[in-house]
C-alpha atoms as a PDB file:
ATOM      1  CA  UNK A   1      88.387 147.540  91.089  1.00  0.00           C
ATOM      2  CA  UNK A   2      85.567 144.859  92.207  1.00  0.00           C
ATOM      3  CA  UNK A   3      84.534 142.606  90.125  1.00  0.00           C
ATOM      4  CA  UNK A   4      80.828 140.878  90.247  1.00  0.00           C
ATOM      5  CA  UNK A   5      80.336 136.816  90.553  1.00  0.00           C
ATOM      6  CA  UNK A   6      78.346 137.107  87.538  1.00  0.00           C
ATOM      7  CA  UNK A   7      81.128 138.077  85.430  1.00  0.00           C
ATOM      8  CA  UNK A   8      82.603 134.773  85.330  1.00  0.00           C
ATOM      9  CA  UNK A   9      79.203 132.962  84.306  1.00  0.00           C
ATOM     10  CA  UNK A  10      78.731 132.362  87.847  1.00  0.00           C
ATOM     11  CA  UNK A  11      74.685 132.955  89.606  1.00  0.00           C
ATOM     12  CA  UNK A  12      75.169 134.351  93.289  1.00  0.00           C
ATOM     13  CA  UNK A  13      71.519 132.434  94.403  1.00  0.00           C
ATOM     14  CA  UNK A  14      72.712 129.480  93.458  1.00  0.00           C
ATOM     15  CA  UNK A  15      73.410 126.624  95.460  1.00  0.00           C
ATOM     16  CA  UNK A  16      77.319 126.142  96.648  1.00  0.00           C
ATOM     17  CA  UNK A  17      76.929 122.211  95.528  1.00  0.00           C
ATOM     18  CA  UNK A  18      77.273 122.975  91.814  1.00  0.00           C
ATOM     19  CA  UNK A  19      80.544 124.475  92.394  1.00  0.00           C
ATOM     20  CA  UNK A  20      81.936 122.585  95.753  1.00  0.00           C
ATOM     21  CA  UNK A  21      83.725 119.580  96.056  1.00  0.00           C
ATOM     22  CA  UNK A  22      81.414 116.579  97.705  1.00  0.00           C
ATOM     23  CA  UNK A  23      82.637 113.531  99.745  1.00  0.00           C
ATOM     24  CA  UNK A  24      84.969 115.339 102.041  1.00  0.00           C
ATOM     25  CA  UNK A  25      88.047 113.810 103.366  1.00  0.00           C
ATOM     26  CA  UNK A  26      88.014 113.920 107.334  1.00  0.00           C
ATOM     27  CA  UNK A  27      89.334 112.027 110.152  1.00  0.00           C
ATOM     28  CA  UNK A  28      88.208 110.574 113.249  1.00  0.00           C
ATOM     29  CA  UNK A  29      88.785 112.485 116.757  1.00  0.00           C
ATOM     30  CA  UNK A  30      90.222 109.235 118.070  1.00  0.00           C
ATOM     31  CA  UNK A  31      92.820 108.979 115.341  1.00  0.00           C
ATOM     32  CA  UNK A  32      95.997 110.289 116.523  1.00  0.00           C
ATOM     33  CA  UNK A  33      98.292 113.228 115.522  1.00  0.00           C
ATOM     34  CA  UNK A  34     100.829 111.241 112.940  1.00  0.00           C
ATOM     35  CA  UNK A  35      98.112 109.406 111.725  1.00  0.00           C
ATOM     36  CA  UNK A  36      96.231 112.275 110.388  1.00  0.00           C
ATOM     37  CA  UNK A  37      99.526 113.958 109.496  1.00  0.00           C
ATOM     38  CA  UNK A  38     100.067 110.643 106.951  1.00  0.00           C
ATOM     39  CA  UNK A  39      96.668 110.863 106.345  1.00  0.00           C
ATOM     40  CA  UNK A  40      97.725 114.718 104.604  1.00  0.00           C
ATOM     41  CA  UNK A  41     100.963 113.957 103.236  1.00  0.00           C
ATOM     42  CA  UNK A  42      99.411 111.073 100.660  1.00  0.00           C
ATOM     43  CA  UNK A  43      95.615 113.220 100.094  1.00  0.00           C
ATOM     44  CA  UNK A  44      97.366 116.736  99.674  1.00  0.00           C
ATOM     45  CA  UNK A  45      95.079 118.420 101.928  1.00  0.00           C
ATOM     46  CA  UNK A  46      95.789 121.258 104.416  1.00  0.00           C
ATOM     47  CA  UNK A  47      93.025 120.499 106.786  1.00  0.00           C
ATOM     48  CA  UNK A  48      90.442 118.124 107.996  1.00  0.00           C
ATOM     49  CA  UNK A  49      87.093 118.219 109.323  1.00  0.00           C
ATOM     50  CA  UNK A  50      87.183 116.089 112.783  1.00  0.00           C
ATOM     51  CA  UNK A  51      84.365 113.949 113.019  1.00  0.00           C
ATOM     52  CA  UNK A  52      82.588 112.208 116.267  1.00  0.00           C
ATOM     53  CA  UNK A  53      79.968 109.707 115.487  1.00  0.00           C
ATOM     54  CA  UNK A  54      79.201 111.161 112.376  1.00  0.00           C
ATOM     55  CA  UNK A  55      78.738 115.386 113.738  1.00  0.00           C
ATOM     56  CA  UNK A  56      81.548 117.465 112.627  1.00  0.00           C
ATOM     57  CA  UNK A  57      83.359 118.811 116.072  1.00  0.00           C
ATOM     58  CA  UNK A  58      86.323 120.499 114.891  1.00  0.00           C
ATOM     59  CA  UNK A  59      88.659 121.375 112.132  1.00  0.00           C
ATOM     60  CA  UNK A  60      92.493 120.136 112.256  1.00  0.00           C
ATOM     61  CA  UNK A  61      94.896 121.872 109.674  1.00  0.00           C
ATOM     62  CA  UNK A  62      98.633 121.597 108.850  1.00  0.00           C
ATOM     63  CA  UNK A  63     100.073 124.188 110.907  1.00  0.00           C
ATOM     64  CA  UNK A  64      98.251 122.826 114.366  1.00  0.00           C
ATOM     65  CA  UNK A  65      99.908 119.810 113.793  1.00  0.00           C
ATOM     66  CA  UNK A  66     103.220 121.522 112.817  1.00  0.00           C
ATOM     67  CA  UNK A  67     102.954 123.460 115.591  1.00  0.00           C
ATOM     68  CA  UNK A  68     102.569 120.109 117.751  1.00  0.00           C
ATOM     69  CA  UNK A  69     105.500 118.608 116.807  1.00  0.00           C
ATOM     70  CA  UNK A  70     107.567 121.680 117.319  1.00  0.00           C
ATOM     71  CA  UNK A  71     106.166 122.116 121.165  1.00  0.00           C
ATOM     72  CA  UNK A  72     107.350 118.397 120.918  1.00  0.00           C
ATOM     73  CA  UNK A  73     103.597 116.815 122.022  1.00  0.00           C
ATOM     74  CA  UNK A  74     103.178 112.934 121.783  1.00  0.00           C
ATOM     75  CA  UNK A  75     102.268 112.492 118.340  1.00  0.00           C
ATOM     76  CA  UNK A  76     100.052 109.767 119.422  1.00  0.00           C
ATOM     77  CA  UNK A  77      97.540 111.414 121.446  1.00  0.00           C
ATOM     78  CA  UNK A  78      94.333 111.770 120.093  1.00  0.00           C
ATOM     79  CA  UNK A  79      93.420 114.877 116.983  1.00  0.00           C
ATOM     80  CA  UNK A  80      91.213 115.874 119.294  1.00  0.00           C
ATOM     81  CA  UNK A  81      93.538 117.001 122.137  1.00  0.00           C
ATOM     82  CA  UNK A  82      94.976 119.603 119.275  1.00  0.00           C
ATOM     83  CA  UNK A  83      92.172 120.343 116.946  1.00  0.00           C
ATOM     84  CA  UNK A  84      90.441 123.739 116.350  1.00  0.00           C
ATOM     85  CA  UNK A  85      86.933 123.499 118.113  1.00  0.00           C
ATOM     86  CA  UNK A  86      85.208 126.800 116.260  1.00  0.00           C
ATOM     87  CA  UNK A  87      84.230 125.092 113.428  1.00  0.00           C
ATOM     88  CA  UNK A  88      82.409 127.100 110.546  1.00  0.00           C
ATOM     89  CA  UNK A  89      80.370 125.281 107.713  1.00  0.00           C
ATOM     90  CA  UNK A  90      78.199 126.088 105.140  1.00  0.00           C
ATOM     91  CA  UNK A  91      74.416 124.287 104.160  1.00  0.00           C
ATOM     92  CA  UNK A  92      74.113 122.270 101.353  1.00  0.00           C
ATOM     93  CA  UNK A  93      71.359 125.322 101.169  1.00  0.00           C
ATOM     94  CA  UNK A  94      73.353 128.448 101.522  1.00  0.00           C
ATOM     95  CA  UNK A  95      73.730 130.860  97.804  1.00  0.00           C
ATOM     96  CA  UNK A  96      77.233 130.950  96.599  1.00  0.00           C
ATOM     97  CA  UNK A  97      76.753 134.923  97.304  1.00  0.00           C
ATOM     98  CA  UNK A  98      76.394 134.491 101.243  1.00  0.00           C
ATOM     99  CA  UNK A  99      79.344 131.835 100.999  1.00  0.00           C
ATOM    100  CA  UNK A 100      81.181 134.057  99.402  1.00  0.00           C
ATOM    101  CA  UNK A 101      80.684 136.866 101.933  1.00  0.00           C
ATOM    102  CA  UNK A 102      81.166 133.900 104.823  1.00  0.00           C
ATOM    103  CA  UNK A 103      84.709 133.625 103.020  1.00  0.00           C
ATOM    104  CA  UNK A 104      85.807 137.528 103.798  1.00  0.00           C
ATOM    105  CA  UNK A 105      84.477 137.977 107.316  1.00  0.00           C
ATOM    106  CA  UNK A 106      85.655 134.899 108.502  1.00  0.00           C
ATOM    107  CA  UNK A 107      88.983 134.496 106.709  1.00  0.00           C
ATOM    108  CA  UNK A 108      89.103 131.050 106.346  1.00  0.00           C
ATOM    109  CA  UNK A 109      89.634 129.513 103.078  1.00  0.00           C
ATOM    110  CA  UNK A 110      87.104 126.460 103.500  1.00  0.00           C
ATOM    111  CA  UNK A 111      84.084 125.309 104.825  1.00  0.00           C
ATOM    112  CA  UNK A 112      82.412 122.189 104.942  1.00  0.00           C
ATOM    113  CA  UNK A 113      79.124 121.523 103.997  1.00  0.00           C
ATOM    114  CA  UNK A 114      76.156 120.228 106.004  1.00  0.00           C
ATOM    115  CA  UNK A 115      73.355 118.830 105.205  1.00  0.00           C
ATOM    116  CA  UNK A 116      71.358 117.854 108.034  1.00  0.00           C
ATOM    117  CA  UNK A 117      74.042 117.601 110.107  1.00  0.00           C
ATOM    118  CA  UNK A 118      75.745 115.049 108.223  1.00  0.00           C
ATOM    119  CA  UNK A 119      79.036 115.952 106.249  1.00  0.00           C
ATOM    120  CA  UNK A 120      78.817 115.803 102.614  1.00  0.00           C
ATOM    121  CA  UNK A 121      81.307 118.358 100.976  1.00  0.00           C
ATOM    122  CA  UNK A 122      83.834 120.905 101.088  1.00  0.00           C
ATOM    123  CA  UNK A 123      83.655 124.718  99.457  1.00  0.00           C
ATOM    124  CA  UNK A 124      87.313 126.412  99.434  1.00  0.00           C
ATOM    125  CA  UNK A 125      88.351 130.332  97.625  1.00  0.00           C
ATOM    126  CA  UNK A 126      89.570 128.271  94.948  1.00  0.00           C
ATOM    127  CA  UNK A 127      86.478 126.669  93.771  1.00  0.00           C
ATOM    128  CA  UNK A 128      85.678 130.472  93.559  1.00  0.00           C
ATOM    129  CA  UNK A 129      88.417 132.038  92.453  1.00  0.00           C
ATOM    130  CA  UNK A 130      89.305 129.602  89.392  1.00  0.00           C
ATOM    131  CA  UNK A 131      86.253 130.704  87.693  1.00  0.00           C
ATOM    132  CA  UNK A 132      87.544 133.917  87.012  1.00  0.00           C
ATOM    133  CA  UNK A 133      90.385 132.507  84.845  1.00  0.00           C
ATOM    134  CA  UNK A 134      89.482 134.535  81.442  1.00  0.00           C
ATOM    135  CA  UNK A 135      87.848 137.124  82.990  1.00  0.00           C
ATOM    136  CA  UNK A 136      89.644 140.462  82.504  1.00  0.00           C
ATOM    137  CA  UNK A 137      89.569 142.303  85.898  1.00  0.00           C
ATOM    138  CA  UNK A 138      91.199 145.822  84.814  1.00  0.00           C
ATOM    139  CA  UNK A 139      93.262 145.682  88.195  1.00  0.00           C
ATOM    140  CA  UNK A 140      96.963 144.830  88.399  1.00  0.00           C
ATOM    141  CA  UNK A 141      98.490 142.359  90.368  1.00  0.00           C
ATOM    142  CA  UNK A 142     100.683 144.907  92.509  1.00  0.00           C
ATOM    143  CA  UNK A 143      97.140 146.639  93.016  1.00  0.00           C
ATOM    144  CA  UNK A 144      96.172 143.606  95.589  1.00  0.00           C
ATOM    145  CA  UNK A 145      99.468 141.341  96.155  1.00  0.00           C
ATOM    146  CA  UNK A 146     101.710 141.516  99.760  1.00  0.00           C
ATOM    147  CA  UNK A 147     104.756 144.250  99.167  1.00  0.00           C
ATOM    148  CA  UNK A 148     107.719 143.081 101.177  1.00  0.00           C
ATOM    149  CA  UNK A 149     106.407 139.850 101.946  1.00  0.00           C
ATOM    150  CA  UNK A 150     107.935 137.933 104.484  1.00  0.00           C
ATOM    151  CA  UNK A 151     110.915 135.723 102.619  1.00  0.00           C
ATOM    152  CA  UNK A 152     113.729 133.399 104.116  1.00  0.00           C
ATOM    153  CA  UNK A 153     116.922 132.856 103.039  1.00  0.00           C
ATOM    154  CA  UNK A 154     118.769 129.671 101.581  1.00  0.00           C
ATOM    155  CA  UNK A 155     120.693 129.237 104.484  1.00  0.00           C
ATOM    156  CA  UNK A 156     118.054 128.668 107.275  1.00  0.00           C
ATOM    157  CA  UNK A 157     117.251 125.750 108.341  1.00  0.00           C
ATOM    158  CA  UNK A 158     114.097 123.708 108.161  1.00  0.00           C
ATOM    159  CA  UNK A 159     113.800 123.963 111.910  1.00  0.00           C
ATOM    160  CA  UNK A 160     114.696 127.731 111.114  1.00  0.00           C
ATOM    161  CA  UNK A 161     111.614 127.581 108.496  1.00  0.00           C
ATOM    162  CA  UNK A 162     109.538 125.578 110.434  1.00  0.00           C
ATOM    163  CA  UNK A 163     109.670 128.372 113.482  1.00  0.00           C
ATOM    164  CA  UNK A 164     108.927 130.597 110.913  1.00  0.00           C
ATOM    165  CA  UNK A 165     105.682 128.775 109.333  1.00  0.00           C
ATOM    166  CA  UNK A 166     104.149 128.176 112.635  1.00  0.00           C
ATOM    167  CA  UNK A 167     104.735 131.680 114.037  1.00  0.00           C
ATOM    168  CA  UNK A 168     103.417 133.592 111.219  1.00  0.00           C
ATOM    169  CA  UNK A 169     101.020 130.669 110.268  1.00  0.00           C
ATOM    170  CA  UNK A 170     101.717 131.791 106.242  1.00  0.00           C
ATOM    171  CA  UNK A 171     101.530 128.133 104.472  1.00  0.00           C
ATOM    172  CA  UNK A 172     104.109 129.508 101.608  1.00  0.00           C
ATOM    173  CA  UNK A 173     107.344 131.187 102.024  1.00  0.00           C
ATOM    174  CA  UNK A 174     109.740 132.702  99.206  1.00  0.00           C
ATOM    175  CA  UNK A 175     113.123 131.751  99.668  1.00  0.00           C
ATOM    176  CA  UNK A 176     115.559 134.770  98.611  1.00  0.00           C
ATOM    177  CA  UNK A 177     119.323 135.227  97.730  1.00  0.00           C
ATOM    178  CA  UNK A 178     120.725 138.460  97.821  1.00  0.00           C
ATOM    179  CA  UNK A 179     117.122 139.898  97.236  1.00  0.00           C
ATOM    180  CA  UNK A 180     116.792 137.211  93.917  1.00  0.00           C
ATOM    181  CA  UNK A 181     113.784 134.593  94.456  1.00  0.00           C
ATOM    182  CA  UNK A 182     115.702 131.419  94.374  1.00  0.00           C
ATOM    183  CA  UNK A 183     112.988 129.186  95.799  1.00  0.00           C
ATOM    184  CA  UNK A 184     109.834 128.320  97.473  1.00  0.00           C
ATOM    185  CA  UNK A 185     109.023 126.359 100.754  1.00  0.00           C
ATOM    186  CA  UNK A 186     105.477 125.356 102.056  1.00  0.00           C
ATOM    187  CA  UNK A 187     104.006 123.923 105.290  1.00  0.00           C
ATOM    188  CA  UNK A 188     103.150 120.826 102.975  1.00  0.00           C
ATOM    189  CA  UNK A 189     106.550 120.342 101.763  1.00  0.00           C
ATOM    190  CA  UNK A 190     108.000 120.572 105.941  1.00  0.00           C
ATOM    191  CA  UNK A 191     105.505 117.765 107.097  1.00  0.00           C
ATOM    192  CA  UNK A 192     106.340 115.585 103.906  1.00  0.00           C
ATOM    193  CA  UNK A 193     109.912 115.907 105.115  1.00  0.00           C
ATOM    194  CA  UNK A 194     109.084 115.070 108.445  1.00  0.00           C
ATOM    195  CA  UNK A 195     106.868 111.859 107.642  1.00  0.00           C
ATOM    196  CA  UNK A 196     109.783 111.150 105.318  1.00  0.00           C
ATOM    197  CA  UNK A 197     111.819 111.108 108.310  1.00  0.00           C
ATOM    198  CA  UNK A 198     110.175 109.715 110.952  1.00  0.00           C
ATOM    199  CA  UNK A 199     108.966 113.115 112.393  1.00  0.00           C
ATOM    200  CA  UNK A 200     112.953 113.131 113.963  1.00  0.00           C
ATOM    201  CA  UNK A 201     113.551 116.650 115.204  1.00  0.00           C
ATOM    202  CA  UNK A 202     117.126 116.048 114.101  1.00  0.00           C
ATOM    203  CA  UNK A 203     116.492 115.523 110.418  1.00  0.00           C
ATOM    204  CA  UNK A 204     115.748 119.473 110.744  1.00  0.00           C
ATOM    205  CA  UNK A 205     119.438 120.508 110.635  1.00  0.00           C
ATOM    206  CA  UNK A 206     119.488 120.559 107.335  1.00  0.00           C
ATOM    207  CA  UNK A 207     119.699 123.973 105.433  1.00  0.00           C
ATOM    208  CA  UNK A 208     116.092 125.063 103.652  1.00  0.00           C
ATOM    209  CA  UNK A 209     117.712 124.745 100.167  1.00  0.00           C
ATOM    210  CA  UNK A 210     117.733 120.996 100.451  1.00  0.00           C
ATOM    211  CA  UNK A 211     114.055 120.765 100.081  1.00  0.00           C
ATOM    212  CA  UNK A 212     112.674 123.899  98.794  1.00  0.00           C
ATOM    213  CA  UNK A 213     110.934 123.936  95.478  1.00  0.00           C
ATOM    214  CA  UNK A 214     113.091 124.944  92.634  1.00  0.00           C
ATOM    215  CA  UNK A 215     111.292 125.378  89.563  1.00  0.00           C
ATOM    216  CA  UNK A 216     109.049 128.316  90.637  1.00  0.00           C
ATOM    217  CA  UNK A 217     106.097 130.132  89.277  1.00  0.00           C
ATOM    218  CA  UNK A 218     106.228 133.875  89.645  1.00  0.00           C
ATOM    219  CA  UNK A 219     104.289 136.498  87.916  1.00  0.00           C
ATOM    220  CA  UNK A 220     104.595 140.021  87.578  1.00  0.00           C
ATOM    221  CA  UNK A 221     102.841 142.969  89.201  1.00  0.00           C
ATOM    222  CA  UNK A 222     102.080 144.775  85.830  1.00  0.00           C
ATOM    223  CA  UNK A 223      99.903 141.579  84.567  1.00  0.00           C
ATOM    224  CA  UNK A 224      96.344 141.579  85.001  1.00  0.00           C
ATOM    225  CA  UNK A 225      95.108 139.102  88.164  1.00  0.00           C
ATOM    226  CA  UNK A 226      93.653 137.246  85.996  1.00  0.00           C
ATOM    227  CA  UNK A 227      96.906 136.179  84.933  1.00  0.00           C
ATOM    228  CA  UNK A 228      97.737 135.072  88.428  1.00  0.00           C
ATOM    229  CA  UNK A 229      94.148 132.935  88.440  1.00  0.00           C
ATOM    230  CA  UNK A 230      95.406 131.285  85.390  1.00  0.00           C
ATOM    231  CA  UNK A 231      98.711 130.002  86.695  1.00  0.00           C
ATOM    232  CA  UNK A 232      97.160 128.989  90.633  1.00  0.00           C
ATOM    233  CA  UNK A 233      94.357 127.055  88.873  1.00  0.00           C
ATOM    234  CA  UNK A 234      96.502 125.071  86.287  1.00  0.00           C
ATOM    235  CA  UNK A 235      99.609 124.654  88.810  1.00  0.00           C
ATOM    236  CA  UNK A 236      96.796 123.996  91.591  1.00  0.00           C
ATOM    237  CA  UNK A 237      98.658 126.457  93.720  1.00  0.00           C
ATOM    238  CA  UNK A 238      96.826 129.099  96.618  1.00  0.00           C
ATOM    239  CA  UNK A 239      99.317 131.697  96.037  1.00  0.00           C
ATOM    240  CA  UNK A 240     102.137 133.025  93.612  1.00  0.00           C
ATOM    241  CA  UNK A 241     105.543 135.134  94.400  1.00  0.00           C
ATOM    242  CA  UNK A 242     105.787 138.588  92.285  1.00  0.00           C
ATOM    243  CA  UNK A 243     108.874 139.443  91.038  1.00  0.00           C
ATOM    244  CA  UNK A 244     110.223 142.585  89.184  1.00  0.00           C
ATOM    245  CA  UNK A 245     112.558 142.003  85.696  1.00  0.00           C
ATOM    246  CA  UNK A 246     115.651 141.316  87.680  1.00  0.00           C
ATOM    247  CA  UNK A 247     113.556 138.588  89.433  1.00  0.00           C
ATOM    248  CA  UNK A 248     113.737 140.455  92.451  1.00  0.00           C
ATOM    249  CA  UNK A 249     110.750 139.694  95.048  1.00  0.00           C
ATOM    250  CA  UNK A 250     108.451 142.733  95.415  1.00  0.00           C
ATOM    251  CA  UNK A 251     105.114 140.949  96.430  1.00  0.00           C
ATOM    252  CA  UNK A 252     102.807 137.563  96.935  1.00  0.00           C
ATOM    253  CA  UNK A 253      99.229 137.832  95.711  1.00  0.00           C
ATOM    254  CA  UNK A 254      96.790 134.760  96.710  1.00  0.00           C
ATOM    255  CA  UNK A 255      93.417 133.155  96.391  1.00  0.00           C
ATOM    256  CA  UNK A 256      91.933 135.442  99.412  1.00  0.00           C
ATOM    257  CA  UNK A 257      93.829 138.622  98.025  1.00  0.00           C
ATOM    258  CA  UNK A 258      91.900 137.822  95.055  1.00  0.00           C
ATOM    259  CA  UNK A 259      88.916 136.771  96.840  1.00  0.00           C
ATOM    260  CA  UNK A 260      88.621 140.120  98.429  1.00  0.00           C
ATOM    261  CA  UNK A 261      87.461 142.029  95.178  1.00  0.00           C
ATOM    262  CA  UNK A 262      85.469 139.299  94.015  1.00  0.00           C
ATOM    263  CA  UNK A 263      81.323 141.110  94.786  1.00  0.00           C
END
């Protein structure tokens, strides 16, 4: 069941500043790889805009620069020489409506916003999404989430996991024990490790468990989604493991599955 913007107090003409977040973080093009990977780590961000002389010219996230280290490229080369070049940003002037629409044909989950070619903000699904916190949607979670999402076991490795992050390019994986969630890992928590370490492919030898997140928010697929909305925005998390009463995995639901019946 869709659900309209204006539902959660929220005017699709309006501007995308009143919701966005303004004074982007970014990074040079000259700055190199590890740099901007540091520069993530201690900001919490997954991506970057890439900036030349002041004119956005790419967009560098956490799994390029994953995917760097794993095809074993000199971490200090330039951003540039890995950075994604189709870059897609909104206006300081574009309605939250078109934004939102932006959001579901281009599947990305942020833009950054332009005004006169100068960079002065960032619009993500969450800044969305959260509003619909205590807004009753009348849908179920296992209505939109993932069934049989992809999982990993205990066991693997982080270079295992790492593989795994960069080849499916999913930022969050569930970590399962004889079909029990017993974990969570994210591309955020494999670069920590690696700054941690020196970006040393050996420190990867060691089994997921080691560094996967314990303590786990899960929901269930009988709960309303805006149940789910309620735990990403307080947790500041993009996505959320469903799990049966046996804590069994049966699905992940996310910002964009949410996005998606947001009209």
């Amino acid at each position: 069941m869709s659900i309209e913007l204006e539902k959660a107090g929220l005017d699709r003409l309006q501007d995308i500043t009143t919701i966005s977040t303004m004074n982007a973080i970014y990074c040079e093009d000259t700055e190199n790889i590890i740099s901007v990977a540091k520069k993530m780590v201690l900001s919490n961000h997954r991506s970057f805009p890439v900036m030349h002389k002041k004119s956005i010219i790419g967009v560098i996230t956490i799994i390029d620069i994953l995917n760097a280290f794993m095809k074993e490229l000199n971490l200090n080369d330039p951003i540039s020489s890995i950075m994604s070049r189709d870059v897609i940003y909104s206006s300081v002037e574009d309605s939250l409506g078109h934004t939102l629409q932006k959001f579901k044909f281009s599947r990305r989950g942020r833009f950054p916003i332009i005004n006169k070619e100068k960079l002065v903000g960032v619009i993500t699904e969450r800044d969305i999404v959260k509003h619909f916190t205590k807004v009753n949607f009348g849908t179920k979670i296992r209505e939109l989430m993932t069934t049989k999402p992809f999982f990993i076991q205990p066991s693997a490795t982080i270079f295992e996991c790492l593989k795994s992050v960069v080849n499916t390019r999913y930022r969050r994986l569930p970590v399962v024990l004889n079909k029990k969630l017993v974990g969570m890992v994210t591309a955020a928590d494999i670069l920590k490790y690696l700054n941690e370490n020196n970006f040393k492919l050996l420190s990867l030898s060691k089994p997921i468990e080691s560094i996967m997140i314990k303590n786990i928010f899960s929901v269930r697929g009988d709960e309303d989604i805006s149940d789910a909305i309620d735990i990403m925005r307080d947790k500041d998390i993009g996505g959320l493991p469903v799990v049966d009463e046996k804590n069994s995995l049966v699905g992940f639901i996310t910002e964009r599955d949410i996005l998606e019946e947001i009209i």
